[in-house]
Protein backbone atom coordinates (compact mmCIF):
# COMPACT_ATOMS: atom_id res chain seq x y z
CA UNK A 1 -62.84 -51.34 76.10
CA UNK A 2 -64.95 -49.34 78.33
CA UNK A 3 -62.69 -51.21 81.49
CA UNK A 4 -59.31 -50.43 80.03
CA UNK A 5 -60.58 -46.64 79.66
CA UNK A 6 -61.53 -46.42 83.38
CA UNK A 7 -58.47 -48.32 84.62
CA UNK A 8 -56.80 -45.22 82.58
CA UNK A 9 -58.86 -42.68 84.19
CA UNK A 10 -57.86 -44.58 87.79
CA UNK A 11 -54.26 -44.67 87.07
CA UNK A 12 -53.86 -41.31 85.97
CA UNK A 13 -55.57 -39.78 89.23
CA UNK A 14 -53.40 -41.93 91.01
CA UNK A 15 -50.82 -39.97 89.52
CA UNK A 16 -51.98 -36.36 89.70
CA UNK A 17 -52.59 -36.99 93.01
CA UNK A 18 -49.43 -38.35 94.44
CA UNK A 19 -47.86 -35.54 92.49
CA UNK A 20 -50.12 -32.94 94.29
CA UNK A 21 -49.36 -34.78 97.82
CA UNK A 22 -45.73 -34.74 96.90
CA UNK A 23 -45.20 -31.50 96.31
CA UNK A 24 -47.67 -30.19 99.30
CA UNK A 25 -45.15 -32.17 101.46
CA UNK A 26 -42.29 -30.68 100.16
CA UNK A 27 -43.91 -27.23 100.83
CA UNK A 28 -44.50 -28.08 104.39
CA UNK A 29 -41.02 -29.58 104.58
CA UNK A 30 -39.28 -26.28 103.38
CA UNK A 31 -41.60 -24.09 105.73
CA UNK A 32 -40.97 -26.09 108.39
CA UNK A 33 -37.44 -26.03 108.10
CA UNK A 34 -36.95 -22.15 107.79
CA UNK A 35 -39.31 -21.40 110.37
CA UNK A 36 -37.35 -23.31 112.42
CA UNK A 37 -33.64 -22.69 111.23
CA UNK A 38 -31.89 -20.69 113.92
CA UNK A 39 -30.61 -16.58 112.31
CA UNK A 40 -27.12 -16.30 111.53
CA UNK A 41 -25.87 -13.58 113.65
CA UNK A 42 -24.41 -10.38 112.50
CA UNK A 43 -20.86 -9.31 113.33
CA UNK A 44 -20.96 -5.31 114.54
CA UNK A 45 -19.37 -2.73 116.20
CA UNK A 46 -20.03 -1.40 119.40
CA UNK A 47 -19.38 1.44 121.71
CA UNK A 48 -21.27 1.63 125.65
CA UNK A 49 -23.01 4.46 126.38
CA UNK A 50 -21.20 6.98 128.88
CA UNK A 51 -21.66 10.40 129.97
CA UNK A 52 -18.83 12.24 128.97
CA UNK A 53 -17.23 16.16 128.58
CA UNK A 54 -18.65 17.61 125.55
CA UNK A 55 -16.96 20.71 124.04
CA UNK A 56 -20.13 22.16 121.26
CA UNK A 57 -18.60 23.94 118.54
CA UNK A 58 -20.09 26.57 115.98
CA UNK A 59 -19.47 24.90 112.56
CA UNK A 60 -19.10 27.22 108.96
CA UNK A 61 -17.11 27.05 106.13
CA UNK A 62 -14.83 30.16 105.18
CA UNK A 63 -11.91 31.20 103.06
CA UNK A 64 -8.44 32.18 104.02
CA UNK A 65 -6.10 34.87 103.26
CA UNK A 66 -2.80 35.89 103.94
CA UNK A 67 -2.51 38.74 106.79
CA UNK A 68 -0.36 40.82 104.47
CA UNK A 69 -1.01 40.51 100.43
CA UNK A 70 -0.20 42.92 97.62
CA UNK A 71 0.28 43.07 93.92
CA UNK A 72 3.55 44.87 93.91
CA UNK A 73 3.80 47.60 90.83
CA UNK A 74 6.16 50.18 90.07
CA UNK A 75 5.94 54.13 91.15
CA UNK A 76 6.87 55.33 87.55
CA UNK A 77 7.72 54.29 84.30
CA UNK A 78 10.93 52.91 82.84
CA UNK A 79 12.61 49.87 81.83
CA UNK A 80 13.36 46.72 84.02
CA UNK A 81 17.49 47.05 84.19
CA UNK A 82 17.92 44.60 87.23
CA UNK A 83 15.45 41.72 88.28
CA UNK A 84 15.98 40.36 91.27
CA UNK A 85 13.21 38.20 92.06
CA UNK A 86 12.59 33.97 91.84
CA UNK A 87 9.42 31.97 91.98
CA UNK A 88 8.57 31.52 95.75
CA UNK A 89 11.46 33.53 97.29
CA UNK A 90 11.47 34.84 100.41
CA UNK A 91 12.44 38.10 101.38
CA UNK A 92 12.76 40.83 103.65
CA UNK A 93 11.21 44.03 104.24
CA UNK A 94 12.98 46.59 102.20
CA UNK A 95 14.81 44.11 100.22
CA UNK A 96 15.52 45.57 96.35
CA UNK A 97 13.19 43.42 94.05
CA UNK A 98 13.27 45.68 90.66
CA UNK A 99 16.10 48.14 89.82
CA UNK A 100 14.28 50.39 86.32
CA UNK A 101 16.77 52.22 83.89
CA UNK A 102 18.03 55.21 86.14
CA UNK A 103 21.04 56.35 84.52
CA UNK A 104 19.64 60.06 83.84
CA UNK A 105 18.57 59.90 87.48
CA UNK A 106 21.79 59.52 88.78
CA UNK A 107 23.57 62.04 86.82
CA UNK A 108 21.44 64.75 87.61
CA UNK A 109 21.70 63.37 91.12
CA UNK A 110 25.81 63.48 91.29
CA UNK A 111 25.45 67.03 89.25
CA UNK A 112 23.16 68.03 92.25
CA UNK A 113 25.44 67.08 94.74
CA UNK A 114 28.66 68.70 93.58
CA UNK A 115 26.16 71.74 93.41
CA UNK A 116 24.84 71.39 96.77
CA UNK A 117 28.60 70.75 97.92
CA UNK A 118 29.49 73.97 96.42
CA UNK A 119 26.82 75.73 98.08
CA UNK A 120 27.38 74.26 101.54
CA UNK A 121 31.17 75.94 101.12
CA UNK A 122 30.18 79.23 100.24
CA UNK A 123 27.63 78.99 103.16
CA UNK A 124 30.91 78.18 105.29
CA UNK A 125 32.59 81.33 103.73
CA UNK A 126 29.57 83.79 104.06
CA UNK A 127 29.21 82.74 107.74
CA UNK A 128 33.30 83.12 108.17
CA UNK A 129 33.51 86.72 106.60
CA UNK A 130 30.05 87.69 108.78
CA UNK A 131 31.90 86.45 112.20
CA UNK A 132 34.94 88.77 111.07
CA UNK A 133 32.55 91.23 110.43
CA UNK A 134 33.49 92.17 107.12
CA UNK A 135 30.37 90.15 105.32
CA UNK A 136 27.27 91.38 104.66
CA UNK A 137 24.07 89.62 106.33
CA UNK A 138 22.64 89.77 102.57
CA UNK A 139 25.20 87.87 101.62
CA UNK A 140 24.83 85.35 104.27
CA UNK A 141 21.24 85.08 103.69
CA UNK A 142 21.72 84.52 100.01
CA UNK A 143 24.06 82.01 100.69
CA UNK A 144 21.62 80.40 103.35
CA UNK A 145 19.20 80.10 100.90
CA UNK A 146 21.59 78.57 98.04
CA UNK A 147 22.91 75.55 100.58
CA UNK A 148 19.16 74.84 102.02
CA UNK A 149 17.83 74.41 97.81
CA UNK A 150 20.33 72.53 96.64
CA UNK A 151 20.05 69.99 99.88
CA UNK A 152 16.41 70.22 99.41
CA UNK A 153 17.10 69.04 95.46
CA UNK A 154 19.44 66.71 96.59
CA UNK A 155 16.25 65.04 98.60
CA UNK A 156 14.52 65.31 95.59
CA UNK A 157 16.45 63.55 93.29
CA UNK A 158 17.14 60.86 95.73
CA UNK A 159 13.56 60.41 95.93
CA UNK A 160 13.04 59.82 92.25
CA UNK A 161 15.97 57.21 92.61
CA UNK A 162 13.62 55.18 95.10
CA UNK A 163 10.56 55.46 92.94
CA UNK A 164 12.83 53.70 90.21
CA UNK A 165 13.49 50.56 93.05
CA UNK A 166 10.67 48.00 93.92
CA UNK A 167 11.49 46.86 97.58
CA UNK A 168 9.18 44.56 99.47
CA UNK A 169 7.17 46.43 101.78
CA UNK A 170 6.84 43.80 104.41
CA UNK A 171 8.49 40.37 104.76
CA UNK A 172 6.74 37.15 102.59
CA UNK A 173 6.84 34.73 100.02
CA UNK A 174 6.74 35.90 96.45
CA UNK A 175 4.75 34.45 93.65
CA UNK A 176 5.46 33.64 89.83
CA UNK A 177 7.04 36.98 87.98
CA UNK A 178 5.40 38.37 85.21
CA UNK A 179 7.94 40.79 84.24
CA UNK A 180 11.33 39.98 82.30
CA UNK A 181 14.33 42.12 81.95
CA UNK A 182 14.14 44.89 79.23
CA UNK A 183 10.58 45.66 79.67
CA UNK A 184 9.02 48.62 79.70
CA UNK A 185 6.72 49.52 82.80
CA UNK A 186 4.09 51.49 83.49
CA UNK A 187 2.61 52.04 86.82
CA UNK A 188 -0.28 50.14 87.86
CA UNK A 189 1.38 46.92 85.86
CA UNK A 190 1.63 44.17 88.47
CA UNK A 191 5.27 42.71 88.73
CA UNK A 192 5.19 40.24 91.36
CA UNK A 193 2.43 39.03 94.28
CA UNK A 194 4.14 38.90 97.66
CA UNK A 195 2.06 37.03 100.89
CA UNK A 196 2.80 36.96 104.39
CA UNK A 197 1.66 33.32 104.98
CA UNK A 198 3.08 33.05 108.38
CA UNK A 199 0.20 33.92 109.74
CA UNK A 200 -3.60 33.71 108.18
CA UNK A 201 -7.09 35.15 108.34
CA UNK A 202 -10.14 33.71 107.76
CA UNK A 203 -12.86 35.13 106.79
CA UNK A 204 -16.44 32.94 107.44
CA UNK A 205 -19.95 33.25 108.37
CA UNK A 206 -22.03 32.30 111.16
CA UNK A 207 -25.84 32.85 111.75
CA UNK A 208 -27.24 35.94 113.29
CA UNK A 209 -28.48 33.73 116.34
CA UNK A 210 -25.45 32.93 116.78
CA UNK A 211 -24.07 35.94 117.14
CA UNK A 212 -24.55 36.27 120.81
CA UNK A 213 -22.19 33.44 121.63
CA UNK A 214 -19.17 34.56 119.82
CA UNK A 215 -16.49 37.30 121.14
CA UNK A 216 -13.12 38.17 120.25
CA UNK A 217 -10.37 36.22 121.54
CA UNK A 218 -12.93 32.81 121.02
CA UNK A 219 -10.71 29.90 120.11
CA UNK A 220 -11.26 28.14 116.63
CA UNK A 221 -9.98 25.24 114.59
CA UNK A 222 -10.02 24.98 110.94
CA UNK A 223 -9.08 22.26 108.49
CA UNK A 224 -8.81 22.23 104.83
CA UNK A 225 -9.89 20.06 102.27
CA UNK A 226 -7.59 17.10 101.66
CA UNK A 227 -5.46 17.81 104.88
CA UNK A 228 -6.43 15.76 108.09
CA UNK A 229 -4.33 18.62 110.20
CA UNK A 230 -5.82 20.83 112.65
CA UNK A 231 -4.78 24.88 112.29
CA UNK A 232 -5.19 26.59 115.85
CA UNK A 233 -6.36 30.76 115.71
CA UNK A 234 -8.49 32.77 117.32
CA UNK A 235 -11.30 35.29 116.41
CA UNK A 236 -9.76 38.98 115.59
CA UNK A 237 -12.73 40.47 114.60
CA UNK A 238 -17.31 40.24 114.35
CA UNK A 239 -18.64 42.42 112.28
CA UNK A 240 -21.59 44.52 113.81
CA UNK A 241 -24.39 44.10 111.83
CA UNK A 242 -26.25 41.50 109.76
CA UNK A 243 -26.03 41.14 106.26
CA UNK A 244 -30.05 41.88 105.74
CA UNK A 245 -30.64 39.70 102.64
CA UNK A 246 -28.80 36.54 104.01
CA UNK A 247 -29.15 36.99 107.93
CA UNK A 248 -25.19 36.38 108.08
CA UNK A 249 -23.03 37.64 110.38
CA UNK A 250 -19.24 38.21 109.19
CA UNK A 251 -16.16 37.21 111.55
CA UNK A 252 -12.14 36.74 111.31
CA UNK A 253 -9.70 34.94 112.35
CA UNK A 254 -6.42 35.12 112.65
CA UNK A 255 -4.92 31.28 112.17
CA UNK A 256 -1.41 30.10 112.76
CA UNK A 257 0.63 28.91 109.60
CA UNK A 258 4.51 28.37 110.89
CA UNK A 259 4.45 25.54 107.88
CA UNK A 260 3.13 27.15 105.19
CA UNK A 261 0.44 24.45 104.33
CA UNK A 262 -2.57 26.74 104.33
CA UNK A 263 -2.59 28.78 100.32
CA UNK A 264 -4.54 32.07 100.30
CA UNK A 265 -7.93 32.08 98.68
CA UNK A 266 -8.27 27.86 99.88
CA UNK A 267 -11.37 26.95 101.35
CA UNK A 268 -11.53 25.95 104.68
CA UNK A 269 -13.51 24.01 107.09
CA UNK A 270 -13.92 26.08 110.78
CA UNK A 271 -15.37 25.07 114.12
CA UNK A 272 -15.30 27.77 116.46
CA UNK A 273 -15.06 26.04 120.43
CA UNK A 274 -17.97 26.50 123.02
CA UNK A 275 -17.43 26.43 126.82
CA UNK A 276 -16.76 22.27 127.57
CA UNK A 277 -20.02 20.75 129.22
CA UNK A 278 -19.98 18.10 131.35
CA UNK A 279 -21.89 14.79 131.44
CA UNK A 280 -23.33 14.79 128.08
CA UNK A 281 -23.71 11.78 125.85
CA UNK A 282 -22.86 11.53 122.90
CA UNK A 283 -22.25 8.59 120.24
CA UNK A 284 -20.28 8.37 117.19
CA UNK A 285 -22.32 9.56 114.02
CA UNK A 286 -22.16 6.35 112.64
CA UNK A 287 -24.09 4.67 114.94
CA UNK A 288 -27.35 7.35 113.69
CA UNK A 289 -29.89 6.06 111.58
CA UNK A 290 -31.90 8.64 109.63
CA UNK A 291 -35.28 7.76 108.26
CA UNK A 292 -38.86 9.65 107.74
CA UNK A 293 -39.79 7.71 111.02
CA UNK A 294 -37.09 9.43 113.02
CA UNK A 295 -33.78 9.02 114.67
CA UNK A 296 -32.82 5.56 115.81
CA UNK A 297 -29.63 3.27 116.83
CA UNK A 298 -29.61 -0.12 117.06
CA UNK A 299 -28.73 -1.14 120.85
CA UNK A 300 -27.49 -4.21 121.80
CA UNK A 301 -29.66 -6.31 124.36
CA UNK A 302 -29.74 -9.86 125.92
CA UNK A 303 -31.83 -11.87 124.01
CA UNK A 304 -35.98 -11.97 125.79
CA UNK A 305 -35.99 -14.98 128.10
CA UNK A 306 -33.00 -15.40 128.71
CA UNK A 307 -30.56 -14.90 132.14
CA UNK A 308 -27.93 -12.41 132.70
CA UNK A 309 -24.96 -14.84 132.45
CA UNK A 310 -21.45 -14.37 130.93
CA UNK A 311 -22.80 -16.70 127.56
CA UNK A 312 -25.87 -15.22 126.74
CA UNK A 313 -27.19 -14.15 123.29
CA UNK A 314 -26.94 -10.44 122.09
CA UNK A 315 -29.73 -9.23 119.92
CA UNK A 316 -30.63 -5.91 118.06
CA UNK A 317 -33.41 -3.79 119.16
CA UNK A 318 -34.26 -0.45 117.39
CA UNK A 319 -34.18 2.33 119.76
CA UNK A 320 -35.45 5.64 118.84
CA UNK A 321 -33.48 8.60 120.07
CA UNK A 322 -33.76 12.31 119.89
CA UNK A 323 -30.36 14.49 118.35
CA UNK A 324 -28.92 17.34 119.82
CA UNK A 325 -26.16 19.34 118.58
CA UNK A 326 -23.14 17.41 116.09
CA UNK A 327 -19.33 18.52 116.86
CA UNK A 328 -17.28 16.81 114.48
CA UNK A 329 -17.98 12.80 114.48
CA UNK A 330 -19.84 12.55 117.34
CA UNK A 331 -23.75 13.90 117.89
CA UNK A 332 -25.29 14.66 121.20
CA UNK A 333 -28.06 12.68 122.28
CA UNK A 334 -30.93 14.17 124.44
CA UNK A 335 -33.21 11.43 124.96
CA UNK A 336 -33.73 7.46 124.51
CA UNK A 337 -30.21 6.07 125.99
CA UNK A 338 -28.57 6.17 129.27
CA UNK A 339 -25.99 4.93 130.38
CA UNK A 340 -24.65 1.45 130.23
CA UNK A 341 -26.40 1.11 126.83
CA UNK A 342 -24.30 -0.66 124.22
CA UNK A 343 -24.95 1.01 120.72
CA UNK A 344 -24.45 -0.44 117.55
CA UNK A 345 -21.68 1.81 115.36
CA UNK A 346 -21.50 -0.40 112.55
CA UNK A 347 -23.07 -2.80 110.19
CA UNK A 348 -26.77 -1.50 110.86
CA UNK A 349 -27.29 -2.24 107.65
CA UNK A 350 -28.11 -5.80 108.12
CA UNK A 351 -29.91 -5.35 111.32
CA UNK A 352 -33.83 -5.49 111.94
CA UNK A 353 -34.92 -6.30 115.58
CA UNK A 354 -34.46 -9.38 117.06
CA UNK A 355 -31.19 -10.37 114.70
CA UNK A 356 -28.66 -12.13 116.87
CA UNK A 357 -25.46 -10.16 117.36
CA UNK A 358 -21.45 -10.61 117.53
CA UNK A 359 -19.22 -8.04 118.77
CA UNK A 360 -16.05 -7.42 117.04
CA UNK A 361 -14.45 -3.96 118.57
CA UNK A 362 -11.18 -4.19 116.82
CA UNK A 363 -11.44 -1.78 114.49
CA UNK A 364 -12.88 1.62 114.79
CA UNK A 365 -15.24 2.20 111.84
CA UNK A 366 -14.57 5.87 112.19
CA UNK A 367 -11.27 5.70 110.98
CA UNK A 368 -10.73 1.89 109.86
CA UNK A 369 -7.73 1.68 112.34
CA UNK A 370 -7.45 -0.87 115.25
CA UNK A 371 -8.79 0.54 118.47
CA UNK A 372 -4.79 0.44 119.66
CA UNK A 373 -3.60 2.71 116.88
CA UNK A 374 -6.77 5.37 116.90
CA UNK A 375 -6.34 5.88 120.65
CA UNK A 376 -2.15 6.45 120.21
């Protein structure tokens, strides 16, 4: 009894063990082949380091206006007899938008006139008699004084004629109506907004240590939200002081609009142009990496131990850098690369140092477009 027990006992260490062994090999096996299985190399994109013009910009955000824009409203009261106005029209200074009621107007203006006619030939008579010398230079006077009021009432009525007309007082685009025909008006009631869009302002805001690189005449560019198109203009106008609770400074600019796609009151993007500087370089901002470390890009070297041949093997290293100034997608950068380096612009992501590398440069991650198409 006491042998089969310890032949039990044998067999079942025999067991345990080869089942420890087995799976300590299999450990070692795995290890072994990880540590030695070659890294799959990453595909990225890549752009050499060369100095290069750099034009710096001032960057703000702003909001533009039309150069001319009014809320058009009548002179007096009455009630709309002609309407002469459509949704997005364009007219022409002095161009009749809104005709009120002026029947009583114009009679007293034709009653006027035959007045003033009658006047004016009576005038002719006094001044006939007085050069035969049979008139009376009272009588000329008086009649002098007739013809010059009614003319002068004449003026008058005509005048209350125009305050019953709306015309446009500069050329534009009109907005939605918000009168109809029939209705009474009172002055001070908007009827219509009309906006010269031709040409735009916009108004934005710039630090105060900025201030001493702006002047008039400074070229900007501006681009709107949901539109990739560049608007041209120039600054019109820096206000003189600071705003002492925001240290802003206020400018304008006058911006060209020939096809209408800028709206007043849209927001706008603005970068107002610095003299160009020469041999600066710069990289595209996606090849940045941002973390509490610093600034880095990944550049990409021949692998360590190897020769300079045609064939050999690209791999990541992390290079810190330090950032200048940013004009649109590019960003200055003021130490850690010169040139010749080759920069990593996309798929950092998978990258740590030492990961093997493979260039693809047929797109441009900027834009997503082949190389070809960006650079037409």
């Amino acid at each position: 009894m006491i042998k089969r027990f310890l032949i039990a006992i044998v067999l079942l260490g025999l067991i345990a063990g080869g089942l420890v062994g087995f799976n300590m090999f299999r450990d070692k096996a795995i290890q072994d082949f990880f540590a030695n299985m070659p890294a799959q190399a990453v595909t990225v994109s890549t752009v050499t380091v060369e100095p290069a013009s750099w034009t710096p910009v001032i960057d703000a955000i702003g909001t533009v206006s039309a150069s001319r824009g009014v809320d058009l409203t009548v002179e007096t009261t009455g009630i709309v007899k002609e309407l002469n106005i459509a949704t997005n029209q364009r007219v022409e200074e002095g161009e009749v938008l809104v005709r009120l009621d002026d029947a009583v107007q114009q009679a007293d203006l034709t009653a006027t006139r035959a007045q003033a006619a009658l006047d004016k030939q009576a005038l002719e008579r006094a001044l006939e008699l007085r050069e035969r010398g049979v008139g009376s230079a009272v009588t000329l006077q008086a009649a002098e004084a007739a013809a010059a009021a009614s003319a002068a009432q004449v003026e008058k009525l005509e005048a209350v004629l125009q305050q019953k007309q709306l015309r446009a007082p500069f050329p534009g685009k009109l907005g939605i109506p918000r009168v109809d025909e029939g209705q009474y008006l009172t002055p001070g009631v908007a009827v219509v907004t009309l906006q010269d869009i031709d040409t735009m302002r916009a108004d934005f805001t710039v630090p105060e240590q900025r201030l001493s690189q702006l002047s008039v005449g400074q070229k900007v560019r501006l681009t709107a939200d949901g539109d990739d198109t560049a608007f041209a203009g120039e600054i019109t106008g820096i206000d003189p002081k600071v705003d002492p609770s925001s240290r802003l400074v206020s400018v304008r600019a006058a911006i060209d609009n020939p096809e209408g796609r800028l709206t007043p009151g849209q927001f706008v993007r603005i970068n107002v142009e610095m003299p160009q500087e020469n041999d600066v370089i710069a990289l595209p901002q996606t090849a940045l990496v941002t973390s509490l470390y610093g600034d880095y890009v990944y550049a990409a070297r021949p692998k360590e131990g190897e020769g300079e041949g045609d064939d050999k093997t690209l791999e990541a290293r992390q290079v810190f850098v330090g950032v200048g100034r940013r004009s649109g997608r590019n960003v200055e950068i003021v130490s850690g690369l010169s040139a010749g380096d080759v920069v990593v612009t996309a798929g950092q992501n998978r990258l740590s140092n030492g990961t093997p590398l493979t260039i693809d440069n047929t797109l441009d991650p900027a834009t997503g477009l082949k190389r070809e198409a960006a650079a037409q």
